[in-house]
Protein backbone atom coordinates (compact mmCIF):
# COMPACT_ATOMS: atom_id res chain seq x y z
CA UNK A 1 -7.45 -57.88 14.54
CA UNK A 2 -4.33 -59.62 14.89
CA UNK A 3 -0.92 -58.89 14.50
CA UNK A 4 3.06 -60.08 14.51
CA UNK A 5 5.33 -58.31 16.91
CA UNK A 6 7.29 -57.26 14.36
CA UNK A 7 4.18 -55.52 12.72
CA UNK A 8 3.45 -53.98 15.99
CA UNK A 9 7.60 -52.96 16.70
CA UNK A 10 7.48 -51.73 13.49
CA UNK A 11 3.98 -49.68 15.03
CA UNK A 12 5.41 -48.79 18.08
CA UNK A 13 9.40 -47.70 17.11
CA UNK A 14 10.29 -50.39 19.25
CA UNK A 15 13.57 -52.60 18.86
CA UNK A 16 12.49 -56.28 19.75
CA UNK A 17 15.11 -57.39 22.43
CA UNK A 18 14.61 -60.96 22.67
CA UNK A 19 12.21 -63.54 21.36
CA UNK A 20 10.20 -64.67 18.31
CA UNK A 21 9.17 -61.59 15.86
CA UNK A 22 6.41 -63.26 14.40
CA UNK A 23 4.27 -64.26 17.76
CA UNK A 24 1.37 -63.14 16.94
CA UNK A 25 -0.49 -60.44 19.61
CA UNK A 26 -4.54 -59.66 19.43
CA UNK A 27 -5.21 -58.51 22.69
CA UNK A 28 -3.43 -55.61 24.54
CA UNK A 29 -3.71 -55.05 28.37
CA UNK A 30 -2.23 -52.54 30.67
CA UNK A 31 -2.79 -55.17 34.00
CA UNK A 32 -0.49 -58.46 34.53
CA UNK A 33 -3.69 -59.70 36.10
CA UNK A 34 -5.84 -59.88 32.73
CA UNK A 35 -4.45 -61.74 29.91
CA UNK A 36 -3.23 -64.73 28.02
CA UNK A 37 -0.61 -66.60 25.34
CA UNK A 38 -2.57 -63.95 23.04
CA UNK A 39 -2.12 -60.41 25.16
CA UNK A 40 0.44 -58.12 24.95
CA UNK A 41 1.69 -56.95 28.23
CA UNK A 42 1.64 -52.77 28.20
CA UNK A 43 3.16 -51.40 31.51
CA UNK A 44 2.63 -48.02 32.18
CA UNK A 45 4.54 -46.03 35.06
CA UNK A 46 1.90 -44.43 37.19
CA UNK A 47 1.65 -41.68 40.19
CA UNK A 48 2.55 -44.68 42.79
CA UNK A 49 2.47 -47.99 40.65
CA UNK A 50 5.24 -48.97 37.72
CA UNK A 51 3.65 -51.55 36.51
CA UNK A 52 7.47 -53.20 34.90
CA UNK A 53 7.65 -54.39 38.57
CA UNK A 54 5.21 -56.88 37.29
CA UNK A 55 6.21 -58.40 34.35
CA UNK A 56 7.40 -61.76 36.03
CA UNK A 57 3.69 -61.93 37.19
CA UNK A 58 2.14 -61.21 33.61
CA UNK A 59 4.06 -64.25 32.85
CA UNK A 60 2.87 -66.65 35.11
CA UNK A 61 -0.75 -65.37 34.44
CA UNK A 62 0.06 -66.99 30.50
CA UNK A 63 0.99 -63.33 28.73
CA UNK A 64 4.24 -64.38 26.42
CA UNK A 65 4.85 -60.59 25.22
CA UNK A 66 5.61 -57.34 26.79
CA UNK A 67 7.07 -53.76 26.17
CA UNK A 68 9.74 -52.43 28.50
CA UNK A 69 11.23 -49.22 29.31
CA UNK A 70 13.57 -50.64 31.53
CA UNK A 71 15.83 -52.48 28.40
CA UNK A 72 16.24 -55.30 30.20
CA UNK A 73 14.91 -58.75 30.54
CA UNK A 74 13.41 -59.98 33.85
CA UNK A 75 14.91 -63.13 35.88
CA UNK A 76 12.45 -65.89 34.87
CA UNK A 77 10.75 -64.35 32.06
CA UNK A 78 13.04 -65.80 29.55
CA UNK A 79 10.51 -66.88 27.16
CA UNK A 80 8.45 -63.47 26.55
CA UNK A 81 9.19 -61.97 23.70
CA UNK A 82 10.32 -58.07 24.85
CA UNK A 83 9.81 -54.66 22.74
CA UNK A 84 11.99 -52.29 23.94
CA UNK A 85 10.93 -48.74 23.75
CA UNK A 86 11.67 -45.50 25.58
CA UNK A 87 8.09 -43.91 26.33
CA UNK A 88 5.36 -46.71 26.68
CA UNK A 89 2.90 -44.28 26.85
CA UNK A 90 4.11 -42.46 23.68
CA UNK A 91 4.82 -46.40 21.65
CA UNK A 92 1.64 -46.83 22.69
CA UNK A 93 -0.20 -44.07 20.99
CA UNK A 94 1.87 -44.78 18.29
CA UNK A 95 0.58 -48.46 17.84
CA UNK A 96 -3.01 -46.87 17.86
CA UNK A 97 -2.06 -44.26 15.15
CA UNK A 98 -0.39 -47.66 13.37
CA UNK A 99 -3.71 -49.57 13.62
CA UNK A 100 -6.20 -46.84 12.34
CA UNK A 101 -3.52 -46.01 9.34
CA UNK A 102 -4.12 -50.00 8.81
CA UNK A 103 -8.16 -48.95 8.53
CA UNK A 104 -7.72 -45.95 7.11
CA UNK A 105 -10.65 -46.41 4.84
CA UNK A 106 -12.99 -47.05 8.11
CA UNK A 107 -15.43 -43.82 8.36
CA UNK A 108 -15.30 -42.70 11.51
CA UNK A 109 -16.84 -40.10 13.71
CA UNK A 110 -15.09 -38.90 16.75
CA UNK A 111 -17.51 -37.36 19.93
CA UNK A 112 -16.38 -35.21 22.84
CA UNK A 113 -18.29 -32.48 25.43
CA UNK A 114 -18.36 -31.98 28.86
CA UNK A 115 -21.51 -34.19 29.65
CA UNK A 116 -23.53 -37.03 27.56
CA UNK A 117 -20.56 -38.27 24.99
CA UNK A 118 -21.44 -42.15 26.19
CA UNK A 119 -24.86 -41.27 25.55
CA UNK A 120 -24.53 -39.43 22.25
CA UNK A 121 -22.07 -42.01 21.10
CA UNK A 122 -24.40 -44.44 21.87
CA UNK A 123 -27.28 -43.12 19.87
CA UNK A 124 -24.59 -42.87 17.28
CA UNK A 125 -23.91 -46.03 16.93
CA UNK A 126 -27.23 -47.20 17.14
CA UNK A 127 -28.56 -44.44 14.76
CA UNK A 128 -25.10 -45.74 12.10
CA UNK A 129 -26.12 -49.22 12.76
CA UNK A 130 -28.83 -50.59 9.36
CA UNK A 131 -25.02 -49.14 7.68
CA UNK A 132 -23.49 -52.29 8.97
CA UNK A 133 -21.25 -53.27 11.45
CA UNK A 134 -20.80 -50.64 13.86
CA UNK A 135 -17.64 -50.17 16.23
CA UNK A 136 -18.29 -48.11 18.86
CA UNK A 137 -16.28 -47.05 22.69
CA UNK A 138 -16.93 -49.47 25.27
CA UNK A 139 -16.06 -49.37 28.89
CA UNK A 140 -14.21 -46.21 29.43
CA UNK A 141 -11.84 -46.60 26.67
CA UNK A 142 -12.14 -42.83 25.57
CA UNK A 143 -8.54 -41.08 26.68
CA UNK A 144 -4.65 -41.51 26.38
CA UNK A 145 -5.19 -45.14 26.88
CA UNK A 146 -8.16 -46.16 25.66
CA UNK A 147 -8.42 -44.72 22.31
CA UNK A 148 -5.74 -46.59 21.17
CA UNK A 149 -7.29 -49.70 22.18
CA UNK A 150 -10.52 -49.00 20.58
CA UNK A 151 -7.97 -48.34 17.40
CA UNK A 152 -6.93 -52.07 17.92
CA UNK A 153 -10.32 -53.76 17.77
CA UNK A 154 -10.90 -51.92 13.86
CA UNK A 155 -10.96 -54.62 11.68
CA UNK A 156 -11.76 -55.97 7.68
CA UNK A 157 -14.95 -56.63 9.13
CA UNK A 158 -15.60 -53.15 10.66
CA UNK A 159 -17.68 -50.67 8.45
CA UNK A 160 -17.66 -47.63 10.68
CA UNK A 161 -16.80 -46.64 13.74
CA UNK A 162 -18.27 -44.16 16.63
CA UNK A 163 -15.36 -43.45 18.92
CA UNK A 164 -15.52 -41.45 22.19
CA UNK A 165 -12.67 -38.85 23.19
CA UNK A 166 -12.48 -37.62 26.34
CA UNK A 167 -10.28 -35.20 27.91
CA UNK A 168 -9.30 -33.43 31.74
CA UNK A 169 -5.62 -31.87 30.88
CA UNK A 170 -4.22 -29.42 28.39
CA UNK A 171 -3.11 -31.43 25.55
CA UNK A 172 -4.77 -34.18 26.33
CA UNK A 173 -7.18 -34.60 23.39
CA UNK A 174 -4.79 -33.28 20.67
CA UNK A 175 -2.87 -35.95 21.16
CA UNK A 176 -5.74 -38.48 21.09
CA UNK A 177 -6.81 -36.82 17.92
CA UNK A 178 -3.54 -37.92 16.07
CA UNK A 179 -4.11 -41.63 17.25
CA UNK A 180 -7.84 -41.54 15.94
CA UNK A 181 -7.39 -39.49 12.82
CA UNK A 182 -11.16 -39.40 12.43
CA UNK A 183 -13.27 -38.02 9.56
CA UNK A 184 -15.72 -36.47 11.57
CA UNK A 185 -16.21 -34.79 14.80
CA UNK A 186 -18.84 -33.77 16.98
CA UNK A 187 -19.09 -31.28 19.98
CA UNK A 188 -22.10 -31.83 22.12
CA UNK A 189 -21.52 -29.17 25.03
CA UNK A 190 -19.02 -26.70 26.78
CA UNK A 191 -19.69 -27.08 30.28
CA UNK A 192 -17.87 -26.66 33.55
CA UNK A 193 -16.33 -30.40 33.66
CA UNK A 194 -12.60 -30.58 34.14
CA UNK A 195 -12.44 -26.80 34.13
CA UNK A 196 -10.08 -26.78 37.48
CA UNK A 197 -7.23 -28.58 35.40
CA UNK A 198 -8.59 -26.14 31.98
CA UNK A 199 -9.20 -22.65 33.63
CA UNK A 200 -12.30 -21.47 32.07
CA UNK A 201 -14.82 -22.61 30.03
CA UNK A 202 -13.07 -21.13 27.03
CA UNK A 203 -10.02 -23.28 27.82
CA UNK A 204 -12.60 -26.44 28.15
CA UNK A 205 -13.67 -25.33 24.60
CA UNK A 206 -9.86 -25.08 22.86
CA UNK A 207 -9.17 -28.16 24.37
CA UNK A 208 -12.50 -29.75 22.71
CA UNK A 209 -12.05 -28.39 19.29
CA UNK A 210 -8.66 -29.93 19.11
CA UNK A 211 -10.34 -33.07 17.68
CA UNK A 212 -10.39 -31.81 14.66
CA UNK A 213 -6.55 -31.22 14.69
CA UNK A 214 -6.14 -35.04 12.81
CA UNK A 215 -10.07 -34.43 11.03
CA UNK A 216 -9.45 -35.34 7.16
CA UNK A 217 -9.56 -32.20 4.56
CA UNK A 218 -13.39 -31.91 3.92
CA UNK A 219 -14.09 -33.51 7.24
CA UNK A 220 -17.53 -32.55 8.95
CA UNK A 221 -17.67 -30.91 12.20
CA UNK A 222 -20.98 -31.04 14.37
CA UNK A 223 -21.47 -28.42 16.69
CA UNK A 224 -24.56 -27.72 19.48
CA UNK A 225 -25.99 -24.76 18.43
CA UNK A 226 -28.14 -24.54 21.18
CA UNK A 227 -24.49 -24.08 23.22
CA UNK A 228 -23.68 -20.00 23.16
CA UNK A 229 -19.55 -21.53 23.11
CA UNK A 230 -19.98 -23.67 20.33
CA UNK A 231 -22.96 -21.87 18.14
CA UNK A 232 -20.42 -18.91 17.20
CA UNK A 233 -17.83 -21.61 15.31
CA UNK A 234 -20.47 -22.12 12.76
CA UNK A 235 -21.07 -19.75 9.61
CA UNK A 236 -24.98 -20.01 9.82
CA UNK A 237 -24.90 -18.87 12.63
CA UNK A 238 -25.81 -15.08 13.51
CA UNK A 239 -23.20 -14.68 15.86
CA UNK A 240 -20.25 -16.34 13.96
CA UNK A 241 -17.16 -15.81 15.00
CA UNK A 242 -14.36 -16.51 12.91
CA UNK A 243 -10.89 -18.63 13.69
CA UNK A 244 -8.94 -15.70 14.91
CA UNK A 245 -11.81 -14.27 16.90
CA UNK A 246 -11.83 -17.95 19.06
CA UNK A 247 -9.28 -19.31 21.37
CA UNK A 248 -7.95 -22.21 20.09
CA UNK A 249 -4.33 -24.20 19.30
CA UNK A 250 -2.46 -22.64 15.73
CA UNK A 251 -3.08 -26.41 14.92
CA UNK A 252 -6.59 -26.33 14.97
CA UNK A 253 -6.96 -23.11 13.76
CA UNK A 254 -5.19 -24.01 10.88
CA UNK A 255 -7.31 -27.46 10.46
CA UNK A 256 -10.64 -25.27 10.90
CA UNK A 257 -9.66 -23.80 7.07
CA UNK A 258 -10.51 -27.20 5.54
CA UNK A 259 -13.27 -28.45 7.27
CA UNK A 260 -16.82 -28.05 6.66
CA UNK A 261 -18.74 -26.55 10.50
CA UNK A 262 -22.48 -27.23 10.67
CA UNK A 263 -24.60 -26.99 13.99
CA UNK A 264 -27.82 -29.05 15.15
CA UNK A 265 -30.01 -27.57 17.56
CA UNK A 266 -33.38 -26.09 17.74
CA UNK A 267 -32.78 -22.99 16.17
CA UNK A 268 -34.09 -21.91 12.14
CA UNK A 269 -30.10 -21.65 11.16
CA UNK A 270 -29.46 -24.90 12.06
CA UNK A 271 -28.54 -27.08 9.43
CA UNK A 272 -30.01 -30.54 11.20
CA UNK A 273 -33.36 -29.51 13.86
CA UNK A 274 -35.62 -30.85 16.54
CA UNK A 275 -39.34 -29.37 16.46
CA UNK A 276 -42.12 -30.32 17.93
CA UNK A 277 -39.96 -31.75 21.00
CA UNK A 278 -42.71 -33.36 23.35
CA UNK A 279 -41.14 -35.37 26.83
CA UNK A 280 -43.47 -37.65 28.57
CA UNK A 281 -42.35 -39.98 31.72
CA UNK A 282 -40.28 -42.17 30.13
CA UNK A 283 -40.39 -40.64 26.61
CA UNK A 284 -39.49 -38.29 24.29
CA UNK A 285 -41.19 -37.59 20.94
CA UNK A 286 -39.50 -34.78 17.87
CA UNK A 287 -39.69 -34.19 14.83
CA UNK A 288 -36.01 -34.53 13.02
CA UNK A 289 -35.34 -31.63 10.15
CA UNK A 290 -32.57 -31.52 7.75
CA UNK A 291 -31.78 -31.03 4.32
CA UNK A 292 -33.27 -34.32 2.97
CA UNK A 293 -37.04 -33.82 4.88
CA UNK A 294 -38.46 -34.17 8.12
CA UNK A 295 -38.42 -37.50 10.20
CA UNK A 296 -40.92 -37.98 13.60
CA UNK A 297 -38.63 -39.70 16.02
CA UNK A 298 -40.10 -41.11 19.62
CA UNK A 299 -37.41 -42.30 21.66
CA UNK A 300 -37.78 -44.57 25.27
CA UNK A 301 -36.16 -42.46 27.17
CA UNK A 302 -37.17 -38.53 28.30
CA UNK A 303 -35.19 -35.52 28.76
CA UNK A 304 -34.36 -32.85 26.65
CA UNK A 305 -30.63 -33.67 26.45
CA UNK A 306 -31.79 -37.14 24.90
CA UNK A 307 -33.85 -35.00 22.41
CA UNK A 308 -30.66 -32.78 21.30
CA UNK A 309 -28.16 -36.44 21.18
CA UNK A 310 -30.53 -37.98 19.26
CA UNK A 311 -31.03 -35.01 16.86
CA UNK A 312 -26.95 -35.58 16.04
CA UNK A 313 -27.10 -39.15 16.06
CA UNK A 314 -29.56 -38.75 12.88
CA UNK A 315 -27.81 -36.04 11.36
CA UNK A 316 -24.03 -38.28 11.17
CA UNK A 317 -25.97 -40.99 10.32
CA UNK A 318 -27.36 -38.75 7.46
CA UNK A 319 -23.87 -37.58 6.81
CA UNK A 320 -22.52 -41.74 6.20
CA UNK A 321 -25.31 -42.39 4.04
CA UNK A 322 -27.99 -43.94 6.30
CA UNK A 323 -31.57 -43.32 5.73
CA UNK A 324 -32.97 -40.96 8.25
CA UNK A 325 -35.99 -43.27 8.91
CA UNK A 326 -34.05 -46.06 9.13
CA UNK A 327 -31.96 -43.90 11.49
CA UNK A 328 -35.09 -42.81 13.65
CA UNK A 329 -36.03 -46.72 13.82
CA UNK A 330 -32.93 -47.72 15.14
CA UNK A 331 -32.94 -45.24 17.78
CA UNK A 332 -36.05 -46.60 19.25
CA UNK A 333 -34.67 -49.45 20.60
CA UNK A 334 -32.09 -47.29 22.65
CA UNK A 335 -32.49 -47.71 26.28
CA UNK A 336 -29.78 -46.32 29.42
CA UNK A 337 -26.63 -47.89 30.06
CA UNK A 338 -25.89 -48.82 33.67
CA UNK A 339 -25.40 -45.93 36.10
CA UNK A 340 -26.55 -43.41 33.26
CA UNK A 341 -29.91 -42.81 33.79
CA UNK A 342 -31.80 -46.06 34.20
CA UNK A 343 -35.31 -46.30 35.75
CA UNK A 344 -35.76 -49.15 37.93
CA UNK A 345 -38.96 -50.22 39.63
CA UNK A 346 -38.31 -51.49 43.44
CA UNK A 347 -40.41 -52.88 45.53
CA UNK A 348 -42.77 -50.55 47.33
CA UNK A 349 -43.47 -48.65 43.46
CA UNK A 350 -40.01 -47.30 44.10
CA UNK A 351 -38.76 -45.55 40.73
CA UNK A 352 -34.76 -45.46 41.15
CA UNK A 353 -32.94 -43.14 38.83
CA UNK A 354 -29.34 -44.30 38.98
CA UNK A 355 -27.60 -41.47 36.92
CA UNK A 356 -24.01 -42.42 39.96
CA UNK A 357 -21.33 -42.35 37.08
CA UNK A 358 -20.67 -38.66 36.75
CA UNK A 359 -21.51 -35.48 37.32
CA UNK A 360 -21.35 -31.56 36.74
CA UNK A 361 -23.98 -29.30 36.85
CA UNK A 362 -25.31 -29.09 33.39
CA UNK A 363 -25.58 -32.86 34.22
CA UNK A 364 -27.82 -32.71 37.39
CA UNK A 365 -29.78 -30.25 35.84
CA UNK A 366 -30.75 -32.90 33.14
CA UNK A 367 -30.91 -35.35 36.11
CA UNK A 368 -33.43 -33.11 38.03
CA UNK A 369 -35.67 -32.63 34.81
CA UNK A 370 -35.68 -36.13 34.60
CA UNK A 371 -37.08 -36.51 37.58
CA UNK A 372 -39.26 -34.07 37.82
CA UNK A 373 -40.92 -35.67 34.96
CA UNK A 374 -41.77 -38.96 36.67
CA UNK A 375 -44.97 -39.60 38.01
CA UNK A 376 -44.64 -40.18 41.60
CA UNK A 377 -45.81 -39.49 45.33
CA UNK A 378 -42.88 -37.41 46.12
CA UNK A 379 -39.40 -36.54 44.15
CA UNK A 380 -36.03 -37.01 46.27
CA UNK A 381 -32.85 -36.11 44.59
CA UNK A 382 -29.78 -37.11 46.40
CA UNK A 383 -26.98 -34.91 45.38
CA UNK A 384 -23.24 -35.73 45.75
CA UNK A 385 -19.78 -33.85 45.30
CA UNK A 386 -18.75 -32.39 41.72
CA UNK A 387 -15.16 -33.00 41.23
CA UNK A 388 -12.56 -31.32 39.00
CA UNK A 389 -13.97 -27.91 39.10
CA UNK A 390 -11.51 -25.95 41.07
CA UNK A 391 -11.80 -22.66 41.64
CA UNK A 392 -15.86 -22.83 40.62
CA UNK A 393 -16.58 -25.57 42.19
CA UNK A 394 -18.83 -23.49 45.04
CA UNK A 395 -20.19 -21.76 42.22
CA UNK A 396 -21.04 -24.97 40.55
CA UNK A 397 -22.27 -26.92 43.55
CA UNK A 398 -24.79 -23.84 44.46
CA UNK A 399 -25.75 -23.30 40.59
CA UNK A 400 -27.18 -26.55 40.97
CA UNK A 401 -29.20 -25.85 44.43
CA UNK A 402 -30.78 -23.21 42.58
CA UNK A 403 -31.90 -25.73 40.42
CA UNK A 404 -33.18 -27.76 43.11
CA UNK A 405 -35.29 -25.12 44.18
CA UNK A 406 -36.91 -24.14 41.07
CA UNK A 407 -37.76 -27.60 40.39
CA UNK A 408 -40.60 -29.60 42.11
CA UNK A 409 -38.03 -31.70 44.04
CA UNK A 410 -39.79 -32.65 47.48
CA UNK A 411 -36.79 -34.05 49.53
CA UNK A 412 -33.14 -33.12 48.91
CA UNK A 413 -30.25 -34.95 50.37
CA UNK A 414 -27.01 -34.02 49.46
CA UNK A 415 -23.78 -36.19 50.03
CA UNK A 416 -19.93 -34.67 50.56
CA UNK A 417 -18.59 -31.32 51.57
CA UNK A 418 -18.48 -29.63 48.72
CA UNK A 419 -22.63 -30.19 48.21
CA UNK A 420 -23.10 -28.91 51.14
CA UNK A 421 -23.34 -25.26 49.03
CA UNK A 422 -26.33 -27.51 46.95
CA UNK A 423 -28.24 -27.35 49.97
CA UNK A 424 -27.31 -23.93 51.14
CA UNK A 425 -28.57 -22.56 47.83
CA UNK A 426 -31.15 -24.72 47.76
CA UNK A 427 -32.56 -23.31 51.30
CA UNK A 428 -31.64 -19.57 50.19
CA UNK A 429 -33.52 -19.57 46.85
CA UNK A 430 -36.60 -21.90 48.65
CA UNK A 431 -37.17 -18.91 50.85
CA UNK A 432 -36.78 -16.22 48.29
CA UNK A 433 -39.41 -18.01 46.34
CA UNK A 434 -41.35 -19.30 49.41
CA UNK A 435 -41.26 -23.24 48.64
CA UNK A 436 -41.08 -25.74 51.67
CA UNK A 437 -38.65 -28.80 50.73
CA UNK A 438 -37.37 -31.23 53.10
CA UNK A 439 -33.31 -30.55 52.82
CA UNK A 440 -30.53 -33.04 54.56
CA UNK A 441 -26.74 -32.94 54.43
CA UNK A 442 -24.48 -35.53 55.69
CA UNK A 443 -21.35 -36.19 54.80
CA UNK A 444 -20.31 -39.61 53.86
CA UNK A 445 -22.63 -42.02 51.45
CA UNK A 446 -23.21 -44.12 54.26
CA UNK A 447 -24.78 -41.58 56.30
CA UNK A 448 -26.80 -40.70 53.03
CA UNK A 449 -28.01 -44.08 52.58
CA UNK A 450 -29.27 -44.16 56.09
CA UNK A 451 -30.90 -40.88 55.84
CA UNK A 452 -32.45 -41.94 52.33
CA UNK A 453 -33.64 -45.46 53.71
CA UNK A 454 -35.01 -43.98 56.56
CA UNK A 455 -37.34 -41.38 54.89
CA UNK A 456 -38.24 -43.24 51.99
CA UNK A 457 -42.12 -44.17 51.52
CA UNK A 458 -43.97 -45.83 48.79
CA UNK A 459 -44.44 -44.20 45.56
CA UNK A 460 -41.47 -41.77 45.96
CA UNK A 461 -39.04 -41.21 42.94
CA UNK A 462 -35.41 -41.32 43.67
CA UNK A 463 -32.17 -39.85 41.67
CA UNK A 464 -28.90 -40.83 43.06
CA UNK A 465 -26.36 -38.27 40.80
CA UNK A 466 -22.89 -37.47 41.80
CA UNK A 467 -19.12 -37.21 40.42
CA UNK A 468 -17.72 -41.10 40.16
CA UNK A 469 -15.49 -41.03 42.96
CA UNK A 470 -18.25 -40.82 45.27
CA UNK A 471 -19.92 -44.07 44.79
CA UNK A 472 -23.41 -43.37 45.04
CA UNK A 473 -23.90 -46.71 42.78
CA UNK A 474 -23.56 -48.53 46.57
CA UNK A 475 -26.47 -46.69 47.84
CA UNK A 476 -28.21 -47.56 44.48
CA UNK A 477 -27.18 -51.10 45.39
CA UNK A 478 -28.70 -50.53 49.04
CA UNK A 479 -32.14 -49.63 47.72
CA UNK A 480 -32.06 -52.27 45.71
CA UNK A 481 -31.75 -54.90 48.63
CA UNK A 482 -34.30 -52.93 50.53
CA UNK A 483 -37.48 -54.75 51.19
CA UNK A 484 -40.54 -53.58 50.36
């Protein structure tokens, strides 16, 4: 969608210091490196970079409009149009809230939890799609930043949209909430993700429910009632606890009055159910129930998370109007996004997991099911650091060698300091339960590819799973070279 400057000054609160107001701006970047006559130059001040200091580059790359804190115009740039403003970060957000109040009319669900919102929001979308055209998160457009620009790309054309909001700080997602103003929201999971920066889990869950600060009157929000944090929010549940029994902001306590709380799960209470949940190798079969019938649903992927995703993905779809067999027959086609669970076949009847873009432990134990589940001579997880855990992060890191050893892994590697408590655990629980598994602990990815490369035989199943930062995607790469 495009728009003038002065639409988007008027957006922003910013004064336009120089140039033409009606210039007209439909792409947004926050890099001088990526853009064009058509891009509006965003600089943000970060940690080490302030990116004002390249403006004068932004213009030679083509970009003819900017924002600037700074109030000034730079040497050589006298042709961009400038916005003045004081807080870019703040205008920003404010442009987003702009754009969606532009769409208001656009149904949209918002999706958070500590592990699988790409995924869920993917089988969202997908399960939204025979409604018509579907915008949904791409890239990791999902915080401060990003949701903004995913508010940008609504358009005339757009008939709903499945947006992604993630969070690590206090604060964070209320504030991404008031950009989005969605009319749904959905909680997968309360896990142990970000909980260094949050404090406990029931910190991670206040933080979560503020999505629903912005949620319309009447909105709809989908809880996991399979998750003992979330299944107390919701009224059918036995163990419902009200507002002022919960931690949460007075904001969202006061939002929680208006909006209608249901949970999916596997549970008799739940509103939207999976039964008859069967996981093969590389598939998953249920049986969706909700209000309007019962739906069989065989997805192409396995795991029981996958199961519980897809189990919301009907249920909003339900909730906009779709047909839940027309849901279930969209969400067929669904297959892994890169570095989220993809099987690969290498040479030497290799299965790869690559599962490298994240982790926590709720996450590797879906990881290790997966696994588990695939046919193969042996089962080698290689296991690297969780970050962003703080004070539980040994806890974390040796919750998930427990699961290790009650699993039929056959080889574990782990990869990073901190997982050396996976394989600590891992050797303390083998013994109590008297299980032989072959365990290795280097420190660096490089000495983890070598040890993985060097032990691997054919038929073996690999899962490469750790937090981001420790870029277990280049040993993925690695094994992917390797000759059969």
């Amino acid at each position: 969608m495009t728009y003038t400057v002065s639409e988007i000054a008027e957006g922003m609160g910013a004064r336009i210091l120089c140039g033409d107001p009606d210039r007209i701006v439909g792409k947004y970047s926050f890099s001088s490196k990526e853009g064009d006559a058509d891009t509006m130059f965003v600089p943000m001040k970060g940690e080490r970079v302030d990116a004002h200091d390249f403006i004068a580059d932004a213009y030679a790359g083509g970009m003819r409009v900017t924002t600037t804190e700074r109030g000034e115009i730079v040497p050589g740039t006298e042709g961009m149009t400038y916005l003045a403003v004081d807080d870019a970060r703040e205008a920003w957000q404010r442009l987003g809230a702009f754009f969606r109040t532009k769409h208001a009319g656009v149904p949209m669900i918002a999706i958070t939890g500590s592990v699988g919102k790409t995924t869920t929001k993917e089988l969202t979308a997908l399960a939204l799609s025979p409604a018509g055209n579907v915008l949904k998160t791409f890239g990791n457009r999902n915080g401060q930043l990003g949701v903004p620009q995913m508010m940008a790309e609504l358009s005339d054309d757009t008939d709903c949209a499945v947006i992604e909001m993630g969070m690590s700080l206090p604060g964070e997602m209320g504030r991404i909430a008031e950009v989005a103003m969605p009319d749904h929201a959905a909680i997968t999971n309360i896990g142990l993700s970000h909980i260094g920066n949050l404090g406990s889990q029931e910190g991670i869950r206040r933080e979560k429910l503020s999505i629903v600060n912005r949620l319309r009157e009447g909105g709809t929000l989908f809880i996991n009632g399979d998750d003992p944090l979330l299944r107390v929010l919701c009224p059918d549940c036995p163990e419902y606890k009200g507002p002022d029994d919960i931690l949460m902001y007075d904001k969202t306590r006061e939002r929680m009055q208006s909006l209608t709380v249901v949970a999916y799960g596997a549970e008799a209470w739940c509103r939207y159910r999976y039964a008859a949940e069967q996981l093969g190798e590389e598939s998953a079969r249920f049986v969706f129930e909700g209000p309007n019938g019962s739906q069989e649903v065989s997805l192409a992927v396995t795991g029981h998370h996958n199961v519980s995703n897809a189990t919301l993905a009907i249920a909003v779809a339900e909730t906009f109007g779709v047909d839940m067999d027309k849901a279930a027959e969209a969400l067929s086609t669904y297959r892994p996004i890169s570095m989220r669970g993809g099987r690969e076949m290498l040479p030497g009847n290799i299965l790869l997991i690559d599962d490298t873009y994240n982790a926590s432990p709720d996450s590797m134990r879906s990881g290790l099911d997966v696994l588990c589940a695939a046919k193969a001579e042996r089962h080698i997880a290689m296991l690297a650091d969780m970050f962003e855990m703080g004070d539980h992060a040994e806890e974390g890191h040796r919750r998930v060698g427990r699961d290790v050893a009650e699993r039929p892994v056959d080889v574990l590697i782990t990869v990073g300091e901190l997982s050396e408590a996976i394989a600590d655990e891992a050797r303390k629980r083998c013994e109590e339960l008297g299980e032989t598994k072959m365990i290795r602990s280097v420190r660096t990815r490089e000495e983890g590819r070598d040890c993985l490369l060097g032990l691997l035989r054919e038929g073996d199943a690999v899962l490469l799973k750790g937090s981001r930062g420790m870029k277990l995607d280049e040993v993925a790469d690695a094994l992917r070279k390797r000759e059969g």
